[in-house]
C-alpha atoms as a PDB file:
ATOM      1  CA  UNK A   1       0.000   0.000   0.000  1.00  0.00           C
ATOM      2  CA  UNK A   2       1.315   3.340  -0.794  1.00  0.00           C
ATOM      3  CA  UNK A   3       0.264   6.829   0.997  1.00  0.00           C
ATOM      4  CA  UNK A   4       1.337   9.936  -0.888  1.00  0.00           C
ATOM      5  CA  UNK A   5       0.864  12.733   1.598  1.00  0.00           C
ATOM      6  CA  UNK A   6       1.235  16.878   0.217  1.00  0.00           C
ATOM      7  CA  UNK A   7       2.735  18.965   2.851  1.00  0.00           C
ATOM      8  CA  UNK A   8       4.289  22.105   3.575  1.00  0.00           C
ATOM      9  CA  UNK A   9       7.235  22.217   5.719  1.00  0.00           C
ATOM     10  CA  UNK A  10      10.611  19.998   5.828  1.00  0.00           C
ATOM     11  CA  UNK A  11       9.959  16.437   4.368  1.00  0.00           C
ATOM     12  CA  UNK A  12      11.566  15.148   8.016  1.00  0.00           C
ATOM     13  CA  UNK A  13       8.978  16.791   9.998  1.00  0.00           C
ATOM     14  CA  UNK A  14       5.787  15.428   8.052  1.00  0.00           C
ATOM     15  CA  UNK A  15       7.271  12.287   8.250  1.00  0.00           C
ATOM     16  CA  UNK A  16       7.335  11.590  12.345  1.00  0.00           C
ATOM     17  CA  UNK A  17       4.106  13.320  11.954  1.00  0.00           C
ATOM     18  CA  UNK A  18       2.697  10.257   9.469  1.00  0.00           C
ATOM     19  CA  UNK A  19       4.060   7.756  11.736  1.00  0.00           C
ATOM     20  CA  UNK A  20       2.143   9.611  14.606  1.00  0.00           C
ATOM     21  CA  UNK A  21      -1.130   9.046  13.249  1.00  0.00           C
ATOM     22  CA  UNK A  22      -1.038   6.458  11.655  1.00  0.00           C
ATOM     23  CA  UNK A  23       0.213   4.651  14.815  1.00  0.00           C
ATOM     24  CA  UNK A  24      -2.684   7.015  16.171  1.00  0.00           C
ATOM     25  CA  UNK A  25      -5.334   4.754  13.811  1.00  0.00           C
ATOM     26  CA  UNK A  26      -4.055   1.269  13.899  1.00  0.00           C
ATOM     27  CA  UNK A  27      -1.173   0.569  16.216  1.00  0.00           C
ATOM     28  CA  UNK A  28      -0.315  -2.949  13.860  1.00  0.00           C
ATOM     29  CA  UNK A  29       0.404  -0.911  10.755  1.00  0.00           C
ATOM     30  CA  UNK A  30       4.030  -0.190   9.915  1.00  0.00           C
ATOM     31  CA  UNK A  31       5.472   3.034   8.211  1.00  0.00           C
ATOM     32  CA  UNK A  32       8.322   2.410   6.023  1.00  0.00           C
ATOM     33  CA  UNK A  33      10.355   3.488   2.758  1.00  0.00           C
ATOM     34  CA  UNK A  34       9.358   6.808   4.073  1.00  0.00           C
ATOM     35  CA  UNK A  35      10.518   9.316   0.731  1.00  0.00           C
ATOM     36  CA  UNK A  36      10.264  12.705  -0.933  1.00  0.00           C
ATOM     37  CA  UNK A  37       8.641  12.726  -4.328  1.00  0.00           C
ATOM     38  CA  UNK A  38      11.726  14.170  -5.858  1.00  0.00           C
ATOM     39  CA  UNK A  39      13.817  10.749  -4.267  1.00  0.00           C
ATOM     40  CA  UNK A  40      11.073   8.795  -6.133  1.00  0.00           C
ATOM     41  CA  UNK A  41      10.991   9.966  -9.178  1.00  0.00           C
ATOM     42  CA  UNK A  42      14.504  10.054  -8.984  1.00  0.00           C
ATOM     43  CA  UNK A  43      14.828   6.461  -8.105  1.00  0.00           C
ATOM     44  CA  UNK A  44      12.599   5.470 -10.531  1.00  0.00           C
ATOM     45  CA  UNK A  45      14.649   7.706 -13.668  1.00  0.00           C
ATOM     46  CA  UNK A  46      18.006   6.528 -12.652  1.00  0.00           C
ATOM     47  CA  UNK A  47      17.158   3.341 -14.688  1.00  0.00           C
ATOM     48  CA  UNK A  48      16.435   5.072 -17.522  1.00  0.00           C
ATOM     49  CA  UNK A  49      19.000   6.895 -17.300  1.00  0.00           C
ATOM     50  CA  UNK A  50      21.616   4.475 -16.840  1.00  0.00           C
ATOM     51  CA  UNK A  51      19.951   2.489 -19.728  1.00  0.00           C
ATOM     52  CA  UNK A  52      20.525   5.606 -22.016  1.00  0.00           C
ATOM     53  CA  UNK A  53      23.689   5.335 -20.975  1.00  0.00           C
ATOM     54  CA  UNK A  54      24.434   1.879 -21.640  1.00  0.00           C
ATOM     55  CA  UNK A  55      22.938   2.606 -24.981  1.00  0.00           C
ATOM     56  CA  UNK A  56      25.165   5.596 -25.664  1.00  0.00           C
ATOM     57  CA  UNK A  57      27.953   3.917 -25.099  1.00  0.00           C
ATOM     58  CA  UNK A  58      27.265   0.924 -27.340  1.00  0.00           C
ATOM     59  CA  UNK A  59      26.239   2.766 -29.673  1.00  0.00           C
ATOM     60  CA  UNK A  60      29.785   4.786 -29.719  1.00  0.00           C
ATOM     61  CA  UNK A  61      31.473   1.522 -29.686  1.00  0.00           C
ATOM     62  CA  UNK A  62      29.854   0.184 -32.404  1.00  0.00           C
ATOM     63  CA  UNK A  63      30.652   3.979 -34.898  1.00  0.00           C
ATOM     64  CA  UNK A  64      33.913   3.006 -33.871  1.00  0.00           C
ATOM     65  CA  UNK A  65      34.084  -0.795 -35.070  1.00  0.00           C
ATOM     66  CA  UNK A  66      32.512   0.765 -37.634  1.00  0.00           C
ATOM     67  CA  UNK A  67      35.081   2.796 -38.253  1.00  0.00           C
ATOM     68  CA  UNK A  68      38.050   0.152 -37.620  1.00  0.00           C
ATOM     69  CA  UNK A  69      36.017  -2.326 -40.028  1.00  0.00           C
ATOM     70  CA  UNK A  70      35.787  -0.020 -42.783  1.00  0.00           C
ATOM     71  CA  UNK A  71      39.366   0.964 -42.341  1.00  0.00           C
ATOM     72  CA  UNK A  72      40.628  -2.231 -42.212  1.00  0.00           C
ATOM     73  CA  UNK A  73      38.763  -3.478 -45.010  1.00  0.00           C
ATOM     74  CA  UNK A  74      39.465  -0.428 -47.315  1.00  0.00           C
ATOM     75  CA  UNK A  75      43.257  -1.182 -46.188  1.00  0.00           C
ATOM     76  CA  UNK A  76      43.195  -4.887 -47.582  1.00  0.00           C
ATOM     77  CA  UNK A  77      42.062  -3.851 -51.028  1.00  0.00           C
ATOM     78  CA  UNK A  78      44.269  -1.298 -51.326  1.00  0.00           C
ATOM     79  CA  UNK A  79      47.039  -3.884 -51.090  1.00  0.00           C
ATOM     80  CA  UNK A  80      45.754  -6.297 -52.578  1.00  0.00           C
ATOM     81  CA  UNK A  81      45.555  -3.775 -55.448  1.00  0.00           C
ATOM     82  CA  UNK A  82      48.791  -2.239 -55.403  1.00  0.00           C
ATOM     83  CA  UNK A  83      49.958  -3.566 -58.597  1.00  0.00           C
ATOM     84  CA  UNK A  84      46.759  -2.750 -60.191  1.00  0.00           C
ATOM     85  CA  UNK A  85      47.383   0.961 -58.955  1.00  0.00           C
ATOM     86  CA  UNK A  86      51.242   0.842 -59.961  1.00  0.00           C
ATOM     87  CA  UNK A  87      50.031  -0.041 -63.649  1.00  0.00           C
ATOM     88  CA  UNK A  88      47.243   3.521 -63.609  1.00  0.00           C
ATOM     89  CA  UNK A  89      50.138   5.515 -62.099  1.00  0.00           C
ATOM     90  CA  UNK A  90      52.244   4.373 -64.857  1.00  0.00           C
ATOM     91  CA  UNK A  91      50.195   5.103 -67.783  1.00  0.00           C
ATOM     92  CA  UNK A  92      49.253   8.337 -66.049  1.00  0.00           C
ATOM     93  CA  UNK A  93      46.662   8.247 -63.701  1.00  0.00           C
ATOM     94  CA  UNK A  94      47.527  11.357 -61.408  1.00  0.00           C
ATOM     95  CA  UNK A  95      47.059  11.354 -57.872  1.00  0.00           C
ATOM     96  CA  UNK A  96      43.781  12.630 -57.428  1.00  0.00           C
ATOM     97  CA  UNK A  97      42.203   9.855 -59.784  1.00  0.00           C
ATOM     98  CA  UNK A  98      43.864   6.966 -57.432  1.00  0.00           C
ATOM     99  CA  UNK A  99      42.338   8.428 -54.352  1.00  0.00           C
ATOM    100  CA  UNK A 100      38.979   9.299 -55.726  1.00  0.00           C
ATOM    101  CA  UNK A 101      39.037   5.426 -57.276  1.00  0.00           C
ATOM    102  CA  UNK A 102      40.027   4.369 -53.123  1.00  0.00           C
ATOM    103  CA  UNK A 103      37.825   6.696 -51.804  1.00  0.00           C
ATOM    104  CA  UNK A 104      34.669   6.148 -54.145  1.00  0.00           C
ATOM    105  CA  UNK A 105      34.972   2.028 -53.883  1.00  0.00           C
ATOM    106  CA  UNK A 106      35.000   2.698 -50.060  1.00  0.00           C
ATOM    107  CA  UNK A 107      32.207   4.985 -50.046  1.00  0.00           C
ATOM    108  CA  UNK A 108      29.900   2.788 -52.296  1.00  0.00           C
ATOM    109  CA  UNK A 109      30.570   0.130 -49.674  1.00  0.00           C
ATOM    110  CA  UNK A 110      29.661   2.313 -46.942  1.00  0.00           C
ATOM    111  CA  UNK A 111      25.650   3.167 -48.407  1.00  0.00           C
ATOM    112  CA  UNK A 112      25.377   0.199 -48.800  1.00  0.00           C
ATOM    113  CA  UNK A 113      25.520  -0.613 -45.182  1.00  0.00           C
ATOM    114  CA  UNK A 114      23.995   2.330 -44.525  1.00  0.00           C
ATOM    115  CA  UNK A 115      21.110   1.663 -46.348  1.00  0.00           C
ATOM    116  CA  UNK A 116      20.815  -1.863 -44.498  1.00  0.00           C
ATOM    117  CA  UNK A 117      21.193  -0.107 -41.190  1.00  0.00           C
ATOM    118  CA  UNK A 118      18.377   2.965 -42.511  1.00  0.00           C
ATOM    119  CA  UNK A 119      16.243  -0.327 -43.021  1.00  0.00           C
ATOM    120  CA  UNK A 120      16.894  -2.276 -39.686  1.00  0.00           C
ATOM    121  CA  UNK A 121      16.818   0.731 -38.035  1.00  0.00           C
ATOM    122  CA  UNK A 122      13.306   1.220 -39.374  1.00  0.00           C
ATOM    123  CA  UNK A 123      12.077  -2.091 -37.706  1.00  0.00           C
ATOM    124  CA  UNK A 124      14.279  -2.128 -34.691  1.00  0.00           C
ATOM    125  CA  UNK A 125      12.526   1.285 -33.133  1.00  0.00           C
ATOM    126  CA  UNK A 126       9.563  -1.401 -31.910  1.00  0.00           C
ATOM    127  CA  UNK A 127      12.111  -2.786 -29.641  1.00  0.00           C
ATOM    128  CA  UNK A 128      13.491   0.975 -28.363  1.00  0.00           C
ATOM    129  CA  UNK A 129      10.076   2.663 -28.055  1.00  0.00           C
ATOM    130  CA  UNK A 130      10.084   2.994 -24.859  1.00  0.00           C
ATOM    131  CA  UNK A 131      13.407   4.212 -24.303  1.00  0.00           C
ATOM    132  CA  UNK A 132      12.759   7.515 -26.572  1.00  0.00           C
ATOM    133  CA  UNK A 133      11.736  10.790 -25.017  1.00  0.00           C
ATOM    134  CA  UNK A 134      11.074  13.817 -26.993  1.00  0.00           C
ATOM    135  CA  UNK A 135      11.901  11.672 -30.243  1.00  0.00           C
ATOM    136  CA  UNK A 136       9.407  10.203 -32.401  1.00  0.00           C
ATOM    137  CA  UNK A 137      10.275   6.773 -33.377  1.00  0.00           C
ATOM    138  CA  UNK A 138      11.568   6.502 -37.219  1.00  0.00           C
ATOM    139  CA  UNK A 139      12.160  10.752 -36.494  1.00  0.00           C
ATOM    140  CA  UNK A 140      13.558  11.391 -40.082  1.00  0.00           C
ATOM    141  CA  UNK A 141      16.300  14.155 -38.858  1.00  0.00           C
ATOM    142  CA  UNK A 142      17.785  11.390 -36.666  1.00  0.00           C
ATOM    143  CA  UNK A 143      18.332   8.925 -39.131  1.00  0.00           C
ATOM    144  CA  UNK A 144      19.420  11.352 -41.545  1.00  0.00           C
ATOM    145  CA  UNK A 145      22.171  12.423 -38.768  1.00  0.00           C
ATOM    146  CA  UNK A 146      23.039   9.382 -37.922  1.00  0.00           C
ATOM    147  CA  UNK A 147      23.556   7.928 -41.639  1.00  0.00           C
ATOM    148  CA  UNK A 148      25.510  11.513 -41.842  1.00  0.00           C
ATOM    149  CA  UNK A 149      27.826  10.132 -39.525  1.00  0.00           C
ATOM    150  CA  UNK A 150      28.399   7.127 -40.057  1.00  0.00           C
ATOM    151  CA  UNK A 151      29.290   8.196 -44.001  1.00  0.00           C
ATOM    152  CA  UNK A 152      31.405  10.866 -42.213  1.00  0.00           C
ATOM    153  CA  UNK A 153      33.014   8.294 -39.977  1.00  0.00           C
ATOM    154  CA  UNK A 154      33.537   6.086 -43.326  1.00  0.00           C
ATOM    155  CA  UNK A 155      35.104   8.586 -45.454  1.00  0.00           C
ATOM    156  CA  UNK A 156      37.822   9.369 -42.814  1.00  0.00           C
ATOM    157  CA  UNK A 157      38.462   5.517 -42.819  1.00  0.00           C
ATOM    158  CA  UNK A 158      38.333   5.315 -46.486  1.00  0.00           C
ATOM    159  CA  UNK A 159      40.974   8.632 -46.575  1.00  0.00           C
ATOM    160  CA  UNK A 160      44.102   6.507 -44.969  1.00  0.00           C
ATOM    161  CA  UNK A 161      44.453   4.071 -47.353  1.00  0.00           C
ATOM    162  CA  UNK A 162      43.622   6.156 -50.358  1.00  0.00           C
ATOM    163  CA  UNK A 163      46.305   8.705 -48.861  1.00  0.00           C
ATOM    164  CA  UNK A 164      48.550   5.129 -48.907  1.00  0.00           C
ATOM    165  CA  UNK A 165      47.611   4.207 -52.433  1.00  0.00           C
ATOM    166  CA  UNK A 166      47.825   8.029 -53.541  1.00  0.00           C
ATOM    167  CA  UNK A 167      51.834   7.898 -52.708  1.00  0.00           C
ATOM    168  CA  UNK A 168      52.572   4.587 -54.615  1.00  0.00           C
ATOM    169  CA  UNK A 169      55.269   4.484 -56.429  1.00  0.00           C
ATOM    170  CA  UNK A 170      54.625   2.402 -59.828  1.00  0.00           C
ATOM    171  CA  UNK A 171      58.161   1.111 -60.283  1.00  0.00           C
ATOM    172  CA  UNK A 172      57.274  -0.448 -56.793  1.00  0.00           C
ATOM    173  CA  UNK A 173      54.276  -1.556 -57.117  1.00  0.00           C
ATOM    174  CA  UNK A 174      54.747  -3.252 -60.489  1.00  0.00           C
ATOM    175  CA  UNK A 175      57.773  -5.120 -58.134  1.00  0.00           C
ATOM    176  CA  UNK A 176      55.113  -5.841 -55.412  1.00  0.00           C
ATOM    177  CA  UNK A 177      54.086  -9.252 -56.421  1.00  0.00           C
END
C-alpha cells in the first residue's frame, strides 16, 4: 500500500508526523520506505538513465568498429591492389584519380551498409520505443544524422588508405608481387 501525503514544511517533519497518526489509527500498521517525491521519481529515472547510458555507449562503440572495419577493409584492397594501382600511375593516372578510385569504392561500400542499417533501423525502433523521449520513433532528422555520420566516420576511414595508395610508387608496385 502506498500513501502519498502533500505537505508544507521539511519532508523530516511530516514524516514523524505520518508515523504519529497512523500509529494514532491502527497501532499494527508499519510506516516504512518513508521518501520525498523528488527521491522517487529520482529512483525510478536513474534506470532510464543508466539504460541511455548503456545505450550511448554501445552505440559509440559500435561507430567506432565501424570505423576500424571499414578501415581495415578499405586497407586490404588497397594492397591487394597495389599492382593494379602501380600499372594507372604508370600510364598516367595522377594522384587525385587513385584516391577518388580508393575513396569512391569505399564509399559505395559504406551506403550500402547504410542503407541496411536505414532499413533495420526502421524495424528495430519497436524494440526501443520505450526508451525515446522527446523523439518520435523513425524521427527522419535522426536517421538522416546518424547515416551523416556514419558516411562521415567512413570517409575518414576510407581517406588513410587512399592517402597510402595516392603515394605509390609504380616502379614499386609493379615489383610488389
Amino acid at each position: 500500500m502506498t500513501l502519498v501525503v502533500r505537505g508544507v514544511g521539511r519532508p523530516e517533519n511530516l514524516a514523524g508526523m505520518l508515523r504519529g497518526t497512523v500509529r494514532s489509527l491502527d497501532p499494527a500498521l508499519a510506516v516504512f520506505s518513508v521518501a520525498t517525491m523528488k527521491q522517487v521519481v529520482s529512483d525510478t529515472m536513474t534506470s532510464e538513465t543508466d539504460q541511455t547510458f548503456l545505450l550511448g555507449t554501445f552505440a559509440a562503440l559500435a561507430l567506432l568498429l565501424a570505423g576500424v572495419g571499414t578501415y581495415g577493409v578499405m586497407s586490404y584492397l588497397v594492397t591487394q591492389r597495389t599492382g593494379e594501382i602501380g600499372i594507372r600511375m604508370a600510364l598516367g593516372a595522377g594522384h587525385g584519380n587513385v584516391l577518388w578510385m580508393v575513396i569512391r569504392q569505399g564509399m559505395i561500400l559504406a551506403a550500402i551498409g547504410i542503407a541496411i542499417g536505414l532499413l533495420g533501423a526502421y524495424f528495430a525502433t519497436a524494440l526501443i520505443k520505450g526508451m525515446l523521449f522527446g523523439v518520435k520513433p523513425n524521427d527522419p532528422m535522426t536517421l538522416v544524422l546518424a547515416s551523416a555520420l556514419m558516411g562521415a566516420v567512413a570517409l575518414v576511414a576510407c581517406m588513410v588508405p587512399a592517402l597510402r595508395a595516392m603515394r605509390v610508387e609504380p616502379v614499386v608496385a609493379l615489383r610488389y608481387e
